[in-house]
C-alpha atoms as a PDB file:
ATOM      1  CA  UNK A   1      12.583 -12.708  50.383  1.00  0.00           C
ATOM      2  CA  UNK A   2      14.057 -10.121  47.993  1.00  0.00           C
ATOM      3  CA  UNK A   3      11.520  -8.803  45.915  1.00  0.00           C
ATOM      4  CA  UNK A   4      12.673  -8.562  42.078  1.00  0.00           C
ATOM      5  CA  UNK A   5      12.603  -5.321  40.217  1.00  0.00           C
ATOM      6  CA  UNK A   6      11.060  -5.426  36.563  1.00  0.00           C
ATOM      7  CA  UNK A   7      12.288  -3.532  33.208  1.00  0.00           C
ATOM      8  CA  UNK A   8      10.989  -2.453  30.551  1.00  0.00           C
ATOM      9  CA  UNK A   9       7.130  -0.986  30.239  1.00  0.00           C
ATOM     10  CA  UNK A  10       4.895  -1.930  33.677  1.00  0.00           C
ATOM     11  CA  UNK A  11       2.357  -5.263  33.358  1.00  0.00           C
ATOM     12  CA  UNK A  12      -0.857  -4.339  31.915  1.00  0.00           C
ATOM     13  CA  UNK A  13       0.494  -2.094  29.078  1.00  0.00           C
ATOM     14  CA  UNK A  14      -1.134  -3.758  25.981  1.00  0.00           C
ATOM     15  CA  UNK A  15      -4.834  -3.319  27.645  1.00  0.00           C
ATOM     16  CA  UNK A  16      -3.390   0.247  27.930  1.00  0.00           C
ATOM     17  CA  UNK A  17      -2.123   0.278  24.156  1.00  0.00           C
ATOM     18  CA  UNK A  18      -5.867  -1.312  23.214  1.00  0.00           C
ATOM     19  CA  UNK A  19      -8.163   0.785  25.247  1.00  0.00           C
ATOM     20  CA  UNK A  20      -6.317   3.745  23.935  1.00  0.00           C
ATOM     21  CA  UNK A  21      -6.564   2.616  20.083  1.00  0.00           C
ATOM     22  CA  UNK A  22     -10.112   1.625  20.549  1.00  0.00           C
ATOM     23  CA  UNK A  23     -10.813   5.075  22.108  1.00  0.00           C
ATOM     24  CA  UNK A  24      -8.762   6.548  19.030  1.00  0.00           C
ATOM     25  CA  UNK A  25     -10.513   5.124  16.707  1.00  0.00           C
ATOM     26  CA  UNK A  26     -14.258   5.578  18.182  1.00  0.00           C
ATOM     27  CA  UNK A  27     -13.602   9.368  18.092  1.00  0.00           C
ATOM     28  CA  UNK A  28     -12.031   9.488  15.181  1.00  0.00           C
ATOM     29  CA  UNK A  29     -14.826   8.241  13.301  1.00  0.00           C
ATOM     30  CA  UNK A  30     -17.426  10.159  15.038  1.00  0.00           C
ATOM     31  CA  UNK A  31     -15.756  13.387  14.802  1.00  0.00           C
ATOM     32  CA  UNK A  32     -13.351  12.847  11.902  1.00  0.00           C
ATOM     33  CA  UNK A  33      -8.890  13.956  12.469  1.00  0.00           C
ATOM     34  CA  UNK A  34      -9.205  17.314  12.739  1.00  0.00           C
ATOM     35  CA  UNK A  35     -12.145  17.287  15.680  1.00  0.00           C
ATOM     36  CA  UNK A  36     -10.164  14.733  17.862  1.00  0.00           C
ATOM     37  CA  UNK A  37      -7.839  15.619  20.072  1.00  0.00           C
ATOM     38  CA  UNK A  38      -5.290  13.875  22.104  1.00  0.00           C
ATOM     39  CA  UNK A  39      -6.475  14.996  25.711  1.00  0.00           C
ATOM     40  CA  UNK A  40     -10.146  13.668  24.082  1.00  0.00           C
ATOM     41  CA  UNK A  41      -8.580  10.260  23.249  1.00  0.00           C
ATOM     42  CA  UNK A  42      -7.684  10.031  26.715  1.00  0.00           C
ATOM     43  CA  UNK A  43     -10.416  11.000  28.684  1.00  0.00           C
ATOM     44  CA  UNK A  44     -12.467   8.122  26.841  1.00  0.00           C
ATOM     45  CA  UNK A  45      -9.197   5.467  27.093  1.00  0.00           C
ATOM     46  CA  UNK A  46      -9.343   7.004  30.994  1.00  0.00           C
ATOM     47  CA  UNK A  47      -5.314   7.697  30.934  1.00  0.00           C
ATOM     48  CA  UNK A  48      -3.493  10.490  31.064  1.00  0.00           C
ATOM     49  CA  UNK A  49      -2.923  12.274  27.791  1.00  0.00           C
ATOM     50  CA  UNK A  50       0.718  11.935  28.445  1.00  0.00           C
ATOM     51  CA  UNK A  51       0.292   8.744  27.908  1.00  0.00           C
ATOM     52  CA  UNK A  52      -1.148   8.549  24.724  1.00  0.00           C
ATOM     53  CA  UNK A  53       2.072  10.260  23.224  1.00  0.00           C
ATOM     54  CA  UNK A  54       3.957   7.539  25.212  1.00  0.00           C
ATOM     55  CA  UNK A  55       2.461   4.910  23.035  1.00  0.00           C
ATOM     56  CA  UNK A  56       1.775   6.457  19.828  1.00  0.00           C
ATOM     57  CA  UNK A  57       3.825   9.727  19.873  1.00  0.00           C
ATOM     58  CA  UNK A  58       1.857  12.633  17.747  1.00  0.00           C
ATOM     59  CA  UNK A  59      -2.146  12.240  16.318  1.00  0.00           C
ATOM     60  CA  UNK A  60      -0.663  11.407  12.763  1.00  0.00           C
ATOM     61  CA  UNK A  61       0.469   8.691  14.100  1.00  0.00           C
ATOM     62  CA  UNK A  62      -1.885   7.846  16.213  1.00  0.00           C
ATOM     63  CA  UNK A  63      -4.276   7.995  13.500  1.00  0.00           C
ATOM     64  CA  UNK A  64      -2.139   5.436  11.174  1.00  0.00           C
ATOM     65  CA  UNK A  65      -2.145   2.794  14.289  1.00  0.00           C
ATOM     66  CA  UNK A  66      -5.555   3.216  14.389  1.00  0.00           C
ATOM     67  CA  UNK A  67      -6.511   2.367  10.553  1.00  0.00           C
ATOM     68  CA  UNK A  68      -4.366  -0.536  11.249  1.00  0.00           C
ATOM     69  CA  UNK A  69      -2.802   0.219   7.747  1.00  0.00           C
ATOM     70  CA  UNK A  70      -0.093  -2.651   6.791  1.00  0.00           C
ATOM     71  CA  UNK A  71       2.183   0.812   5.307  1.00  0.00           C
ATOM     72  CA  UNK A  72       2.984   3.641   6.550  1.00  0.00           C
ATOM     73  CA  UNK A  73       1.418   6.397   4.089  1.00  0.00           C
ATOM     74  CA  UNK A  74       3.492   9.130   4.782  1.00  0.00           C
ATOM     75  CA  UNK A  75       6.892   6.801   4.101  1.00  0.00           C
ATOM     76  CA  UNK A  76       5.446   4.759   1.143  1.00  0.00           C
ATOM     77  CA  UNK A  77       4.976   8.085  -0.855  1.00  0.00           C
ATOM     78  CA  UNK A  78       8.202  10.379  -0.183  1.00  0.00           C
ATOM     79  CA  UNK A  79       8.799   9.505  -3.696  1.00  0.00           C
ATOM     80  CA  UNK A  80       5.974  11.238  -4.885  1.00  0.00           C
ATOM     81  CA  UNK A  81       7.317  14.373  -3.806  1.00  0.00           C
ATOM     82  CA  UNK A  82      10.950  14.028  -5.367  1.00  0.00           C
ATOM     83  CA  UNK A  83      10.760  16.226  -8.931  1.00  0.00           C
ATOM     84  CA  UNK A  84       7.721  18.527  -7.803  1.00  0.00           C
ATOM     85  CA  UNK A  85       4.894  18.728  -9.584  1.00  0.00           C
ATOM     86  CA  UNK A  86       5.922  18.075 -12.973  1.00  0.00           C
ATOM     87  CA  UNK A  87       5.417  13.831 -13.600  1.00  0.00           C
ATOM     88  CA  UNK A  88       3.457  13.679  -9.783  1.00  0.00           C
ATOM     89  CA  UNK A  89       0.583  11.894 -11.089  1.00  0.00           C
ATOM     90  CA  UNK A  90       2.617   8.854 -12.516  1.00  0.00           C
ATOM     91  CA  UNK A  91       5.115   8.855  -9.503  1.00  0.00           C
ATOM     92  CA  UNK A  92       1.809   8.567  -7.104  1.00  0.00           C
ATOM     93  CA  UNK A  93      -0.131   6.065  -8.708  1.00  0.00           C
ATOM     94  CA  UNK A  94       3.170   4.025  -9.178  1.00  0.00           C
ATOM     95  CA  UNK A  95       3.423   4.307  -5.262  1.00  0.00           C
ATOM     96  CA  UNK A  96      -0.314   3.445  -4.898  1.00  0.00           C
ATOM     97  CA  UNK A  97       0.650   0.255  -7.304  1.00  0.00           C
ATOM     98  CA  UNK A  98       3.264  -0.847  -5.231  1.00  0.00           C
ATOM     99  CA  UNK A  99       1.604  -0.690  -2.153  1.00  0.00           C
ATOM    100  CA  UNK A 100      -1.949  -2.740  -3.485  1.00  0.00           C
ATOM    101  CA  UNK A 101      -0.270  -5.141  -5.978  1.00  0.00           C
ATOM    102  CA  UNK A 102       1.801  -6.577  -2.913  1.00  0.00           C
ATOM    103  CA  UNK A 103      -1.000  -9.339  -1.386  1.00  0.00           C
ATOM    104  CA  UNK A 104       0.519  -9.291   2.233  1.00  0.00           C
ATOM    105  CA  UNK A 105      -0.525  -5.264   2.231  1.00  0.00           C
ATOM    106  CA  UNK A 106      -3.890  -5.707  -0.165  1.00  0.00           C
ATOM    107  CA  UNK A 107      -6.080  -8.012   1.918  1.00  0.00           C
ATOM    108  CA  UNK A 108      -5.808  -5.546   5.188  1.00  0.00           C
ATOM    109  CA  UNK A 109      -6.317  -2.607   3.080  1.00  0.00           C
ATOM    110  CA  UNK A 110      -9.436  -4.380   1.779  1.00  0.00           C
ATOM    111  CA  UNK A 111     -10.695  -4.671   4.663  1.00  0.00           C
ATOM    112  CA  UNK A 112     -10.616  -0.925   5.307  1.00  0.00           C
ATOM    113  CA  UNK A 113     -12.229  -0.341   2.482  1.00  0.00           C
ATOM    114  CA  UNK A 114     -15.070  -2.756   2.700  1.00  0.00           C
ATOM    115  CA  UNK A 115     -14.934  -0.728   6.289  1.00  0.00           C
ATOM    116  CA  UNK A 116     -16.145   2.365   4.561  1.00  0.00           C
ATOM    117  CA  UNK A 117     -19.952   0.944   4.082  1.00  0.00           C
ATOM    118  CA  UNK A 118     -20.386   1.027   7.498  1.00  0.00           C
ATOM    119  CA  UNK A 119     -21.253   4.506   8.614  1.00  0.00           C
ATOM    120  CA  UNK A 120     -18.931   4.310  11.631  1.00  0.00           C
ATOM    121  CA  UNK A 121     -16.263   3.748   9.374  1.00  0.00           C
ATOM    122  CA  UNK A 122     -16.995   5.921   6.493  1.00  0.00           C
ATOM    123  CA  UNK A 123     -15.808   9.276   7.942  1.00  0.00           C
ATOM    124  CA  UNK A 124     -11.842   7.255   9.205  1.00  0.00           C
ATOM    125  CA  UNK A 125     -11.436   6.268   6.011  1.00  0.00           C
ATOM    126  CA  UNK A 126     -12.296   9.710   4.417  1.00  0.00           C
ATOM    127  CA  UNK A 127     -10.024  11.526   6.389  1.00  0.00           C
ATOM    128  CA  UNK A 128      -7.439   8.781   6.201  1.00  0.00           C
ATOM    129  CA  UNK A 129      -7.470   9.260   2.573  1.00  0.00           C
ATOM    130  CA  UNK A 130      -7.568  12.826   2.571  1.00  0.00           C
ATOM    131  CA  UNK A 131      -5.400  13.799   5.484  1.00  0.00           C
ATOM    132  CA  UNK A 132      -2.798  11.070   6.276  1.00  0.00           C
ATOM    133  CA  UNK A 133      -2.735  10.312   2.178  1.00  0.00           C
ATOM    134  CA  UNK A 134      -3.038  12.716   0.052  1.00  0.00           C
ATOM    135  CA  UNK A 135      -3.364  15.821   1.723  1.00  0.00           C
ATOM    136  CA  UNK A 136       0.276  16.077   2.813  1.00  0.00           C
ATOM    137  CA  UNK A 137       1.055  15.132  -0.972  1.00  0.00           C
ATOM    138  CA  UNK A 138      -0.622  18.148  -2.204  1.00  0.00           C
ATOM    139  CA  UNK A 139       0.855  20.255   0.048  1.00  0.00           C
ATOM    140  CA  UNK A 140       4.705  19.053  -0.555  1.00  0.00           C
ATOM    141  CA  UNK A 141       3.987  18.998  -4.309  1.00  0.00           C
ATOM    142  CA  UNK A 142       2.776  22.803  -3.576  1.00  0.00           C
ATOM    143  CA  UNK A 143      -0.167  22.730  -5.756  1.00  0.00           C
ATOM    144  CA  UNK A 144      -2.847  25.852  -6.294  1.00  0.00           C
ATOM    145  CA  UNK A 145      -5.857  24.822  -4.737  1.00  0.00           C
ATOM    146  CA  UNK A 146      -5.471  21.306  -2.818  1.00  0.00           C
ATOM    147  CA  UNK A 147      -8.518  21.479  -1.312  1.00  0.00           C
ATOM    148  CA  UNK A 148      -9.880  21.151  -4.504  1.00  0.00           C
ATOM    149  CA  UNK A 149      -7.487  19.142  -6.260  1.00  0.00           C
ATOM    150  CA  UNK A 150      -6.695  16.338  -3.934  1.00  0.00           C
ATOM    151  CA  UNK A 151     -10.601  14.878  -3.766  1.00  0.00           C
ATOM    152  CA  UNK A 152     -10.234  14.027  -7.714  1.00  0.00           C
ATOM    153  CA  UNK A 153      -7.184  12.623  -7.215  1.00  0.00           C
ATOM    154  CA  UNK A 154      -9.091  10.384  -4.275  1.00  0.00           C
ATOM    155  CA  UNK A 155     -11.788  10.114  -6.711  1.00  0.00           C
ATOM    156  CA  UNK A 156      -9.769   7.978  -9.354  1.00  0.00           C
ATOM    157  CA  UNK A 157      -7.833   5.860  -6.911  1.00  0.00           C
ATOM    158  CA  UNK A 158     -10.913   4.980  -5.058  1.00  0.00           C
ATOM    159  CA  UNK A 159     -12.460   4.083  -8.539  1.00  0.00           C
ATOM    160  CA  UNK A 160      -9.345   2.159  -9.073  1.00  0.00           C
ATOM    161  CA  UNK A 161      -9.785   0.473  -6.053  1.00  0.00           C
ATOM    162  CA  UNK A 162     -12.994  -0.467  -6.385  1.00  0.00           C
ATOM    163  CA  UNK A 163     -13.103  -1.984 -10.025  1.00  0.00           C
ATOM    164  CA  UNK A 164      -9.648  -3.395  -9.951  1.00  0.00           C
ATOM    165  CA  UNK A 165      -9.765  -5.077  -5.933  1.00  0.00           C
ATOM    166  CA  UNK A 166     -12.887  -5.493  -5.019  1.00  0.00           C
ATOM    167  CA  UNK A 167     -15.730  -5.797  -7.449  1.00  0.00           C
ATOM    168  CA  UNK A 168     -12.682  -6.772  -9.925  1.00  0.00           C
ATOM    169  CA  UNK A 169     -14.061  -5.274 -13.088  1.00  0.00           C
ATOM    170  CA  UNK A 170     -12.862  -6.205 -16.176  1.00  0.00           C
ATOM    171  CA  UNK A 171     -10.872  -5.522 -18.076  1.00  0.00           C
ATOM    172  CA  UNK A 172      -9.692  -2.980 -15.152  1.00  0.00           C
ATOM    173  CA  UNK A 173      -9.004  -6.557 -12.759  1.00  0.00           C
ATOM    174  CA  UNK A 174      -6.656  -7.931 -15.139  1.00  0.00           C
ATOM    175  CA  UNK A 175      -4.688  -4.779 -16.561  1.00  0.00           C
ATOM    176  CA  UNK A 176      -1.366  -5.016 -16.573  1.00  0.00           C
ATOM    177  CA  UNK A 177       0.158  -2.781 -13.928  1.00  0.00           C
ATOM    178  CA  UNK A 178       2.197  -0.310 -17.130  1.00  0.00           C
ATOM    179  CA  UNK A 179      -0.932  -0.492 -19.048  1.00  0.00           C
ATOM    180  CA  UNK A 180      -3.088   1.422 -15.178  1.00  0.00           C
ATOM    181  CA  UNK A 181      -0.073   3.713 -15.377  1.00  0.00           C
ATOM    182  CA  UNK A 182      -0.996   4.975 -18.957  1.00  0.00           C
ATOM    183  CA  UNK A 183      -4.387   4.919 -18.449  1.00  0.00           C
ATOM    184  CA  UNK A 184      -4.595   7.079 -14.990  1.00  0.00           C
ATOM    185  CA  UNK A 185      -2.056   8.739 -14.607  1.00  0.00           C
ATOM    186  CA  UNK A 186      -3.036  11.389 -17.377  1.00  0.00           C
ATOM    187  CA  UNK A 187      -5.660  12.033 -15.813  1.00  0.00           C
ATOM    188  CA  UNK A 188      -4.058  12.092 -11.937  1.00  0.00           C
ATOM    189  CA  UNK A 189      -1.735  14.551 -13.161  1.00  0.00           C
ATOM    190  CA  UNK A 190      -4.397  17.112 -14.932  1.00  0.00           C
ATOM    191  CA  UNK A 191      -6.208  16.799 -11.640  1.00  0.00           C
ATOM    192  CA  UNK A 192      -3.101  17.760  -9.897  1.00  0.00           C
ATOM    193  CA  UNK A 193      -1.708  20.747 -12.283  1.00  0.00           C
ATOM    194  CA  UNK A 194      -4.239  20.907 -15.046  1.00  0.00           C
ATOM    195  CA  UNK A 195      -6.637  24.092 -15.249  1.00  0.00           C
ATOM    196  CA  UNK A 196     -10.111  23.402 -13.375  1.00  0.00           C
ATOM    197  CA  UNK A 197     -13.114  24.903 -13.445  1.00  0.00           C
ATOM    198  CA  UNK A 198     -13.771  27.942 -11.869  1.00  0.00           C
END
């Protein structure tokens, strides 16, 4: 009897894949992105860190797998970036449009959001907002004072969010999407290049 030699990744790999992403996305709410780390992740999945970065590659993306978003941030707003800073509020809330008014992407994201009641989930979708969204946006715009900046930006798309997708306020709900363009993204952009308080 010849015994047969399998390809590809060894049996038992998805219960891998799972226990890691549940492990991922226990610490990650209890400590928040910046306090997990990848040899953490694996000591409470009980693999090999090595392994980790087999499955997911780096924590960024890591940290997307495990907020189970239906886009990939960092991808859906390179075009934010293209022209500076100059226009960067319209540009990102045109890529935040395109991403929510699309109903295959907008009933998963809802469900992170509705996650961010729960105080387990409050703190992944903070820093999935902050660092895996819009952090990297201030930084490639190259804006004075991100760390300032980028919350008020969070602040009105959250808002939007909110009144437009889940409590569907009028006459927010109904707006059409040109009309959410004019309305925010004056406002988007002074929070991204406009003079702020001291």
């Amino acid at each position: 009897m010849t015994s047969r030699t399998s390809r590809g990744r060894r049996p038992g790999s998805p219960d891998t894949r799972a226990a890691i992403l549940a492990a991922a996305r226990g610490l990650f709410a209890e400590r928040g992105f910046s306090g997990t780390s990848i040899r953490a992740i694996g000591a409470a999945a009980g693999v090999d860190p090595a392994l980790v970065h087999h499955y997911f590659g780096a924590k960024d993306d890591l940290f997307v797998a495990a907020l189970a978003l239906p886009v990939d941030p960092r991808t859906a707003l390179l075009p934010v970036l293209e022209g500076g800073p100059d226009g960067a509020g319209e540009r990102l809330l045109r890529a935040f449009l395109a991403v929510w008014e699309d109903e295959t992407n907008r009933l998963p994201l809802l469900g992170i959001v509705r996650g961010a009641f729960d105080p387990q989930g409050q703190r992944l979708v903070r820093d999935g907002v902050l660092q895996m969204v819009l952090g990297p946006v201030g930084a490639g715009l190259g804006i004075d004072r991100p760390a300032d900046r980028m919350p008020l930006v969070a602040s009105q798309l959250i808002g939007l969010v909110m009144t437009r997708y889940v409590v569907r306020m009028e006459p927010v709900a109904s707006m059409p999407a040109e009309r959410i363009v004019a309305t925010y993204a004056p406002t988007i952009q002074r929070y991204l290049t406009g003079e702020l308080p001291a």
